[in-house]
N, C-alpha and C. Protein backbone atom coordinates (compact mmCIF):
# COMPACT_ATOMS: atom_id res chain seq x y z
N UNK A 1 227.53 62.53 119.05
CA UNK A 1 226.45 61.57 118.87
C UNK A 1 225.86 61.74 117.47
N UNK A 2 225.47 60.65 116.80
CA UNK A 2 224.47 60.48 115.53
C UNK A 2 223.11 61.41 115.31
N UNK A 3 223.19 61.80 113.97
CA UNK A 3 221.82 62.70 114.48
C UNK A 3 220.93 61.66 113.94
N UNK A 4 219.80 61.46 114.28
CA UNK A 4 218.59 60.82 114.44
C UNK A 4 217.61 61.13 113.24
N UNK A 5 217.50 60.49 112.26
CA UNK A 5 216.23 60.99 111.28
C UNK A 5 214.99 60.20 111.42
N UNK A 6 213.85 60.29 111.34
CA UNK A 6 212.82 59.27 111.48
C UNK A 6 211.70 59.54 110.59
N UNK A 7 211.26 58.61 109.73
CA UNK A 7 210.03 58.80 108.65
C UNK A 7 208.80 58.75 109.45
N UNK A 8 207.93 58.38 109.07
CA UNK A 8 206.16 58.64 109.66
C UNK A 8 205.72 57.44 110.15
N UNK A 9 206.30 56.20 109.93
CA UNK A 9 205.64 54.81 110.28
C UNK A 9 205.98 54.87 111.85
N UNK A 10 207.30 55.10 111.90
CA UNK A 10 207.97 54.80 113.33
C UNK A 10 207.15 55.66 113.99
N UNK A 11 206.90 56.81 113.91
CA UNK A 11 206.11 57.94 114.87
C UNK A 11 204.75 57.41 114.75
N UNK A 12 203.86 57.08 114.44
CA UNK A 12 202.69 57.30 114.15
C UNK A 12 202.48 55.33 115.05
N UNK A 13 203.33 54.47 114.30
CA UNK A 13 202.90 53.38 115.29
C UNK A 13 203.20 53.34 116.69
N UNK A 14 204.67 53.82 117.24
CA UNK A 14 205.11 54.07 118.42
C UNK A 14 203.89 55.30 119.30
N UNK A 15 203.42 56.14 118.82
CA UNK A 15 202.30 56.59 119.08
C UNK A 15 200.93 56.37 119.34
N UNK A 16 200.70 55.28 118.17
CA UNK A 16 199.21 54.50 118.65
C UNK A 16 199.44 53.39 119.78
N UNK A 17 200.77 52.86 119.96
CA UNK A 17 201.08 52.09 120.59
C UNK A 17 201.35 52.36 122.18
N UNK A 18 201.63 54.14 122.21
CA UNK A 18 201.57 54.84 123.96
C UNK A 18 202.97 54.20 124.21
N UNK A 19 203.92 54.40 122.94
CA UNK A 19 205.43 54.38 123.03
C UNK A 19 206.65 55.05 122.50
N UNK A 20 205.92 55.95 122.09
CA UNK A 20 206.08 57.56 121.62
C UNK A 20 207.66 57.84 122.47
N UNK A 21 207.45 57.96 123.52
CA UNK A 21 208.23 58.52 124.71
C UNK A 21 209.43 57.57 124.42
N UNK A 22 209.77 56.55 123.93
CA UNK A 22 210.74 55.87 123.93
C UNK A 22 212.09 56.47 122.70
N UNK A 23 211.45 56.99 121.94
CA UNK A 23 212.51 57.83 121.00
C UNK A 23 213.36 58.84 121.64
N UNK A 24 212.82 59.68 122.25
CA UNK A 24 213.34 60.83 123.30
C UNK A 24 214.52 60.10 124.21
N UNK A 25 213.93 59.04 125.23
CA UNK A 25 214.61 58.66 125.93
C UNK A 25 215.91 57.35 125.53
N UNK A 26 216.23 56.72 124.52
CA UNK A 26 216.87 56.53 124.29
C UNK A 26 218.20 56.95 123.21
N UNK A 27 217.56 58.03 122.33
CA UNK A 27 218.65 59.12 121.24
C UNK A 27 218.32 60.52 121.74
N UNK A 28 217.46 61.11 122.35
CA UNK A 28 217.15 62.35 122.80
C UNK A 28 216.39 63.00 121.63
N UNK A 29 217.48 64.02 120.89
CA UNK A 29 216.66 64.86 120.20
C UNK A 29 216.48 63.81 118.37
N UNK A 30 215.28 64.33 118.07
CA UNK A 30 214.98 64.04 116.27
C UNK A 30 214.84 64.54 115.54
N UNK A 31 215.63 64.45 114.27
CA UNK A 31 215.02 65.44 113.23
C UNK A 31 213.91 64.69 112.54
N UNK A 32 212.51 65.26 112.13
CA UNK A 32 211.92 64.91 111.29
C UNK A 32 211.68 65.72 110.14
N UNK A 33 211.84 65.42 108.74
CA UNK A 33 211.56 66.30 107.66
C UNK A 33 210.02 66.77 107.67
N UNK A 34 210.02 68.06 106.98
CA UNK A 34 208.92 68.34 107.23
C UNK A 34 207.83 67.74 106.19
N UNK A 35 208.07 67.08 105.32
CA UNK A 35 207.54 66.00 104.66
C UNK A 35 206.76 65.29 105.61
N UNK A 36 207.01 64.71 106.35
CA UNK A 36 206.79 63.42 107.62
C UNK A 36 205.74 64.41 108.38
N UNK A 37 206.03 65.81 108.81
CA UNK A 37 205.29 66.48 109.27
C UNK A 37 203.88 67.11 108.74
N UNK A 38 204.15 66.65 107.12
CA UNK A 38 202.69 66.97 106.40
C UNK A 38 202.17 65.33 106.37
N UNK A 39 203.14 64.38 105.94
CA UNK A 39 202.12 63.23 105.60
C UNK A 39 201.40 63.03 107.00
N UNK A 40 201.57 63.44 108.38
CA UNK A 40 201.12 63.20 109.62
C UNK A 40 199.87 64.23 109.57
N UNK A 41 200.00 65.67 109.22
CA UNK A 41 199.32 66.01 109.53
C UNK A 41 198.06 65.49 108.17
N UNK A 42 198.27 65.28 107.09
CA UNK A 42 197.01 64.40 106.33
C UNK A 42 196.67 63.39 107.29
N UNK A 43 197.34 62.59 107.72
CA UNK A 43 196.50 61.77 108.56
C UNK A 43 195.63 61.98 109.24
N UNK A 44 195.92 62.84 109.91
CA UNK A 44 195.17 63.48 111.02
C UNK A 44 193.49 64.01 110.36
N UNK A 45 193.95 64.68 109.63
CA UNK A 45 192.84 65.36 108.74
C UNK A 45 191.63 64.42 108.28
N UNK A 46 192.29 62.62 108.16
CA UNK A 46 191.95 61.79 107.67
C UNK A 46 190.86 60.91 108.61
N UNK A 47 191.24 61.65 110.18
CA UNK A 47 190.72 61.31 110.97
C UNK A 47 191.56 60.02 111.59
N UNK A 48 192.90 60.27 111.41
CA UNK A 48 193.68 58.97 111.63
C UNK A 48 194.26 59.35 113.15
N UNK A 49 194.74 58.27 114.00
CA UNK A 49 195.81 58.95 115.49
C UNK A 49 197.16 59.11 114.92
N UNK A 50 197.40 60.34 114.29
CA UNK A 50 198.50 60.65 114.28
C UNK A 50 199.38 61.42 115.41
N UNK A 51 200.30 61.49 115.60
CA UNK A 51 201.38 62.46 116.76
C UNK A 51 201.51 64.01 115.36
N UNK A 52 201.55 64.88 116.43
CA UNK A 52 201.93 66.59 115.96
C UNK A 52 203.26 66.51 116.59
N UNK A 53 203.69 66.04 115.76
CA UNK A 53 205.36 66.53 115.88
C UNK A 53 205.62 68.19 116.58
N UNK A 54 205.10 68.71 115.62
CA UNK A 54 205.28 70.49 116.38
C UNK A 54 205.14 70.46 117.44
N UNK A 55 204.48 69.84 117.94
CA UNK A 55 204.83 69.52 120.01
C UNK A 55 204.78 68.93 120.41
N UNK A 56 205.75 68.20 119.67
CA UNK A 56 207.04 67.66 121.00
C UNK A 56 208.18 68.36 120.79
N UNK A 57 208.58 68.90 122.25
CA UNK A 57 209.80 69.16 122.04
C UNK A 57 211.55 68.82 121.63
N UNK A 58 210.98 67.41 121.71
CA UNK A 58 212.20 67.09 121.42
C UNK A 58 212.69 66.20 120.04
N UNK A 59 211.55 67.22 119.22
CA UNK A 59 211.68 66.75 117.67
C UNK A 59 212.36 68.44 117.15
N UNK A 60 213.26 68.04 116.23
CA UNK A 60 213.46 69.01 115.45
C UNK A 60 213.03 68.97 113.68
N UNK A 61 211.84 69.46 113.65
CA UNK A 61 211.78 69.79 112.26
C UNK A 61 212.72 70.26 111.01
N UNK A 62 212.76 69.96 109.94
CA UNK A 62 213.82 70.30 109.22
C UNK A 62 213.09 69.89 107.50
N UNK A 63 213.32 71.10 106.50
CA UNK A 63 212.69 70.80 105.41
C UNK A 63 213.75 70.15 104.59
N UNK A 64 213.48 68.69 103.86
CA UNK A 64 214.58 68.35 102.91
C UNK A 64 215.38 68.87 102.08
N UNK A 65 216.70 68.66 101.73
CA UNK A 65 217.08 69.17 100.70
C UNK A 65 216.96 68.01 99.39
N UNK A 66 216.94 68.49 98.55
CA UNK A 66 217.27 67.49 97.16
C UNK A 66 216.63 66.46 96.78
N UNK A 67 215.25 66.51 97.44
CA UNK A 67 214.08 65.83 97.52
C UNK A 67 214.20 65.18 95.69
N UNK A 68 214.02 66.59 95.07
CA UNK A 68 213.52 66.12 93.71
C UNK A 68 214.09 65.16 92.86
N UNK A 69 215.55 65.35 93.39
CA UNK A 69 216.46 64.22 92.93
C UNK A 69 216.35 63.23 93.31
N UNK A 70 215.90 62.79 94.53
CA UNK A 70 215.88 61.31 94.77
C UNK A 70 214.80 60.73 94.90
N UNK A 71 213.62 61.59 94.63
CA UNK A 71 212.23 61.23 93.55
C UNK A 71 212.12 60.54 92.45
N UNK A 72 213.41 61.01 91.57
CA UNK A 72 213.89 60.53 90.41
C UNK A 72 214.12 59.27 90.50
N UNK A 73 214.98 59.00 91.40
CA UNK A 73 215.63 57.59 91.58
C UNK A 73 215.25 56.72 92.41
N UNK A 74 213.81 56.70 93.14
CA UNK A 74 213.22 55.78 93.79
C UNK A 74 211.57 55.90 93.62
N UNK A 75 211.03 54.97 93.21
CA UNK A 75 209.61 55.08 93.75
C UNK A 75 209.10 55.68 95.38
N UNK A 76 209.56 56.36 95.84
CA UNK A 76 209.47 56.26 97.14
C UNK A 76 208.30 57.41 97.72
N UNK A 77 207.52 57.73 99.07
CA UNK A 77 206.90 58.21 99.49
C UNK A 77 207.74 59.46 99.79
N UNK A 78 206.96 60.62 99.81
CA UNK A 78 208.07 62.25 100.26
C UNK A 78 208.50 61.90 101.53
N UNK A 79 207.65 61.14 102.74
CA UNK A 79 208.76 61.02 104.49
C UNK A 79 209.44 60.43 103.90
N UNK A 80 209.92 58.94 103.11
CA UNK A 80 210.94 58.42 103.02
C UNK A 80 211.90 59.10 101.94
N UNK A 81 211.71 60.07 101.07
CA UNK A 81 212.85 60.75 100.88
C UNK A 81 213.05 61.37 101.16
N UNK A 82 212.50 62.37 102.17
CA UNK A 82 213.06 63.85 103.09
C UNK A 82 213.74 62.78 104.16
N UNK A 83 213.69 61.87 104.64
CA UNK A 83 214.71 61.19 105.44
C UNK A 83 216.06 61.05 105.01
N UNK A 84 215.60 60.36 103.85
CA UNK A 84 217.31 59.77 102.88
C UNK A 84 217.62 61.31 102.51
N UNK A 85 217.34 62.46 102.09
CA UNK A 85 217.52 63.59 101.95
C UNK A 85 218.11 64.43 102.64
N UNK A 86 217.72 64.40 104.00
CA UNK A 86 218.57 65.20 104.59
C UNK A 86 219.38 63.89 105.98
N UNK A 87 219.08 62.55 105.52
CA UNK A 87 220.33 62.03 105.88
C UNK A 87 221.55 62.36 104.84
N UNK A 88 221.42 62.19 104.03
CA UNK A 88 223.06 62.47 102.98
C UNK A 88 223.39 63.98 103.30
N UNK A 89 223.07 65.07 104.01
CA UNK A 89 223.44 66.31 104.61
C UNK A 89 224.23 66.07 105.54
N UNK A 90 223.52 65.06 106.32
CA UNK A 90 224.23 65.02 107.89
C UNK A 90 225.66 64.02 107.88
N UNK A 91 226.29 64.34 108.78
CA UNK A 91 227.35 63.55 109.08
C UNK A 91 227.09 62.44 110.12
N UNK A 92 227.44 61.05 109.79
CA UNK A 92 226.89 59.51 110.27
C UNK A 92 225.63 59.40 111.07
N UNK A 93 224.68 59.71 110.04
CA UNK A 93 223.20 60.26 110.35
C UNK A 93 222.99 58.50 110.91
N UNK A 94 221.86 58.21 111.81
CA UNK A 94 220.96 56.95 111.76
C UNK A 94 219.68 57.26 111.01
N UNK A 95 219.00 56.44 110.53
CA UNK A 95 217.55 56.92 109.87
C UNK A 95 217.08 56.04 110.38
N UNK A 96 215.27 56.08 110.68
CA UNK A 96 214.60 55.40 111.67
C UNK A 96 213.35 54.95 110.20
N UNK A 97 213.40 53.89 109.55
CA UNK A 97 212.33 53.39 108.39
C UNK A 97 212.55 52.35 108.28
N UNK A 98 210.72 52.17 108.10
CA UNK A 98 209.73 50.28 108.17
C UNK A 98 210.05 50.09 106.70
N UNK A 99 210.05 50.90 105.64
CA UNK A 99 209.50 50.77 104.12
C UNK A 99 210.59 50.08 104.00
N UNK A 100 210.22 48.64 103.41
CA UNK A 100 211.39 47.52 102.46
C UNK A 100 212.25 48.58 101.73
N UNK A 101 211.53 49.08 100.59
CA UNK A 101 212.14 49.83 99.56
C UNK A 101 212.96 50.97 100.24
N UNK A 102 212.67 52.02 101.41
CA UNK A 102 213.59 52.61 101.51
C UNK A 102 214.65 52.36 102.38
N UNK A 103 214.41 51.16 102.99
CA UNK A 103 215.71 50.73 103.90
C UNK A 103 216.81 49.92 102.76
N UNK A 104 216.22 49.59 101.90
CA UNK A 104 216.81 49.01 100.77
C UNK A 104 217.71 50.15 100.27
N UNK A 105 217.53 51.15 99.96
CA UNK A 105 217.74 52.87 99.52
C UNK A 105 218.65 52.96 100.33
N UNK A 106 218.45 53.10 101.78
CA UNK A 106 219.48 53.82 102.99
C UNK A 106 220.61 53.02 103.28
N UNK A 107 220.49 51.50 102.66
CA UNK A 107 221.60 50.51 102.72
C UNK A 107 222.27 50.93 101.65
N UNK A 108 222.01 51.16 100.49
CA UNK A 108 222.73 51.50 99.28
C UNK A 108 223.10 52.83 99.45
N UNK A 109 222.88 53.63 100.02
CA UNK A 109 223.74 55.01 100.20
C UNK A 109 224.48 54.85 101.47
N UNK A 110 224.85 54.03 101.99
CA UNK A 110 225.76 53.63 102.96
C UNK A 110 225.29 54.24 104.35
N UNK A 111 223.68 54.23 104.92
CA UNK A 111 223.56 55.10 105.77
C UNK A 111 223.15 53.79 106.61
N UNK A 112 223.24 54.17 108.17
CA UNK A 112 222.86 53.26 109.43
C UNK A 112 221.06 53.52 109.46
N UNK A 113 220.80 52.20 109.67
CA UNK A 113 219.35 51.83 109.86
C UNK A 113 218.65 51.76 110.88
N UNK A 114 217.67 51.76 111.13
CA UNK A 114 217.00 51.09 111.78
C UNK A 114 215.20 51.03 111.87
N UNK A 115 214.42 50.62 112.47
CA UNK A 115 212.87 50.47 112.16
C UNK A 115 212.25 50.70 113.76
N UNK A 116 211.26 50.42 113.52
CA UNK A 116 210.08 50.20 115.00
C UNK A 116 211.02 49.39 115.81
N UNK A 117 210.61 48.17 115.09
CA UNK A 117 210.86 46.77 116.06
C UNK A 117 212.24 46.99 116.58
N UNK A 118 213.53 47.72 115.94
CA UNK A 118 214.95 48.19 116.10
C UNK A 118 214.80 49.08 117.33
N UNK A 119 213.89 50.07 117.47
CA UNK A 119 213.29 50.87 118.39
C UNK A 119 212.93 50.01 119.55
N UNK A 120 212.19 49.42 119.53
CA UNK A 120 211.49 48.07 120.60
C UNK A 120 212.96 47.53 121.39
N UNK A 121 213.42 46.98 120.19
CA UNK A 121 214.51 45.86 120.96
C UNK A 121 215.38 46.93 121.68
N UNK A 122 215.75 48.18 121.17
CA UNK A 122 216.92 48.68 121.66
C UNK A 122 216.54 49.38 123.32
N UNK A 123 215.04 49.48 123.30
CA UNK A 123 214.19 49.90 124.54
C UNK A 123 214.03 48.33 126.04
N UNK A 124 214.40 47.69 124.73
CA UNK A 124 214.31 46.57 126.18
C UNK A 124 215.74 45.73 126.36
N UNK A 125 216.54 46.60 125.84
CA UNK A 125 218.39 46.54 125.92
C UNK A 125 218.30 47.49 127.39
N UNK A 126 217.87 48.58 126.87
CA UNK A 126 218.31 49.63 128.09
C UNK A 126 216.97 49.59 129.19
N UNK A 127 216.17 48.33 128.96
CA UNK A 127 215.22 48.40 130.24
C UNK A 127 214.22 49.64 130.42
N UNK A 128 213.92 50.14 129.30
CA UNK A 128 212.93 51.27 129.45
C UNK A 128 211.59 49.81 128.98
N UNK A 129 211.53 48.85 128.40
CA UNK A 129 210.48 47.94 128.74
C UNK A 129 210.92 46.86 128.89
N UNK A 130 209.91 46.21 129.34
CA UNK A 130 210.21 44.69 129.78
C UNK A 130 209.87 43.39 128.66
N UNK A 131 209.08 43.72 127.92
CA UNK A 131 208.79 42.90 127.34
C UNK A 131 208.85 43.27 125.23
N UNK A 132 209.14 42.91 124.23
CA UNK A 132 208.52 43.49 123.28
C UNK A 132 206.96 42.80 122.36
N UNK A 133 206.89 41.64 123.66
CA UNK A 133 205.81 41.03 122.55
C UNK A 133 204.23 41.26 122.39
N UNK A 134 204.27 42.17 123.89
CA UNK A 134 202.85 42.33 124.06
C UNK A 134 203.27 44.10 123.14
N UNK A 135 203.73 44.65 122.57
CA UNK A 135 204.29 45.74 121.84
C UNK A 135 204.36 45.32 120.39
N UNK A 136 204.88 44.12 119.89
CA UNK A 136 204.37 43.87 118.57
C UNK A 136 203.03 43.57 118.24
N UNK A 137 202.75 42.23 119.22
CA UNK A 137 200.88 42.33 119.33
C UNK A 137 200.30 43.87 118.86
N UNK A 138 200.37 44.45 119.94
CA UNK A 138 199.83 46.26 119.73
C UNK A 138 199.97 46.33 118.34
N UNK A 139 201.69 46.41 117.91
CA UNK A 139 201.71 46.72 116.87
C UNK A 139 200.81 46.16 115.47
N UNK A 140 200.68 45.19 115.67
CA UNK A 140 200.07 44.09 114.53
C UNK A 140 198.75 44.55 114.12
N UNK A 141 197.70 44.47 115.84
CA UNK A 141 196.64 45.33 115.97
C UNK A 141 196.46 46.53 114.92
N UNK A 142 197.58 47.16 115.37
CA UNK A 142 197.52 48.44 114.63
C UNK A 142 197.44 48.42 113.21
N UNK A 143 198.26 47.79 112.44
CA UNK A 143 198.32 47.33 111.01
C UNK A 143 199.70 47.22 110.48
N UNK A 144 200.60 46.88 111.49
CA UNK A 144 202.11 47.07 111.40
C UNK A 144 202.03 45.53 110.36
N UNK A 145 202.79 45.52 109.74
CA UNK A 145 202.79 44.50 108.82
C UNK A 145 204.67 43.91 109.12
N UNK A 146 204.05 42.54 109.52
CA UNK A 146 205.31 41.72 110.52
C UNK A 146 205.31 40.43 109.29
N UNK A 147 206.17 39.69 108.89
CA UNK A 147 206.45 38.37 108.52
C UNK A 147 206.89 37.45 109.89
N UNK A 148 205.93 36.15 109.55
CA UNK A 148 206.29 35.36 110.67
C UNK A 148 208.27 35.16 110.85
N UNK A 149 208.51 34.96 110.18
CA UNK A 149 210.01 34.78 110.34
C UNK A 149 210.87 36.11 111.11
N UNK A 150 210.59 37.59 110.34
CA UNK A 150 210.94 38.62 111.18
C UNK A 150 210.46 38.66 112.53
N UNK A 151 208.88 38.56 112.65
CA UNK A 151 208.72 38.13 114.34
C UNK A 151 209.46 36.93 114.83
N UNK A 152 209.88 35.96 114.87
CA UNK A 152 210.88 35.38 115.29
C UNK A 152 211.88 35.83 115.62
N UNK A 153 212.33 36.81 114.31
CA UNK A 153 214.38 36.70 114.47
C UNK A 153 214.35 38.32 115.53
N UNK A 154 212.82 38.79 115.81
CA UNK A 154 212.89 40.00 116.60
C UNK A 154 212.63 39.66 118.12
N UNK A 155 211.69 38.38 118.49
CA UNK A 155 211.64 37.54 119.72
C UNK A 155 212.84 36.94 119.87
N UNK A 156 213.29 36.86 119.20
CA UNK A 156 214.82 36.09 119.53
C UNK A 156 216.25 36.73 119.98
N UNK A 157 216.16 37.70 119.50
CA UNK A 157 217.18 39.15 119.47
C UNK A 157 216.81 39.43 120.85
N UNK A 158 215.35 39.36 121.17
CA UNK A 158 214.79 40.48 122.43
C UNK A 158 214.65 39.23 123.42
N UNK A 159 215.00 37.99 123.09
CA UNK A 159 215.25 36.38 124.08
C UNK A 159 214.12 36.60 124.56
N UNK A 160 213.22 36.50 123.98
CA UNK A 160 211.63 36.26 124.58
C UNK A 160 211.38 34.85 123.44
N UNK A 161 210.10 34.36 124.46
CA UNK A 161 209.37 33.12 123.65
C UNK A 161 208.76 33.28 122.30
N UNK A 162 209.57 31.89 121.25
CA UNK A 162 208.81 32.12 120.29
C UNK A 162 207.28 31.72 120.06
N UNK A 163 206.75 32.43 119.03
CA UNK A 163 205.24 31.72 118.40
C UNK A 163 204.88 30.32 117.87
N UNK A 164 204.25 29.72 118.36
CA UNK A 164 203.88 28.16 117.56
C UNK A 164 204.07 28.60 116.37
């Protein structure tokens, strides 16, 4: 099986959202860099609802390699390069990131994608939910930042009703 990488958006909204539990049960175990594990815990500090990775069990922490190098070559946040970081370690890693720019990144290093809403749909493939729209709602709430057209082509994928 694929090992699983995931940056801070996916955890932290699937978390405010009380859908946390859906990562576990559809890939099992995760690595998160420990990057992802500090920008969470600033949150927290920030007074934000972040998730403590350190317990859950079925995250595996892991510190990036080669961070500095691909600092160099992307504007990018430290979770989204301790992802792309110690995805290029792993062998046919998936990486779990919202950021335009670094899914843009993980396409150009030839790595498998995916986001929240990728999370959502693939949860109501295997019937762990029923619906994803009252779950983007949440999400939106939250401050998930959706384009009307992507909410479409993600109601549509998940054959639920579209929006006026």
């Amino acid at each position: 099986m694929s090992e699983v990488i995931c940056n801070t958006s996916p955890l932290q909204y699937l978390h405010q959202i009380g859908q946390l539990d859906l990562l576990p049960r559809l890939v099992g175990r995760v690595i998160v860099p420990t990057t992802v594990a500090e920008e969470l815990e600033e949150g927290r500090r920030l007074g934000c609802d972040r998730p403590v990775p350190e317990a859950l069990g079925w995250i595996d922490l892991r510190p990036p390699p080669h961070v500095r190098v691909l600092r160099l070559v992307a504007a990018l946040g430290s979770g989204e390069t301790g992802v792309l970081a110690l995805a290029l370690d792993c062998r046919d890693p998936v990486v779990i990131l919202d950021d335009a720019l670094a899914r843009r990144h993980a396409t150009l290093l030839g790595l498998r994608l995916t986001g929240t809403l990728g999370i959502l749909l693939d949860a109501k493939r295997a019937g762990f939910i029923a619906s994803v729209t009252p779950l983007i709602d949440a999400l939106q709430r939250q401050g998930f930042r959706l384009s009307h057209p992507t909410r479409c082509a993600v109601l549509r994928a998940a054959d639920e009703p579209l929006p006026p």
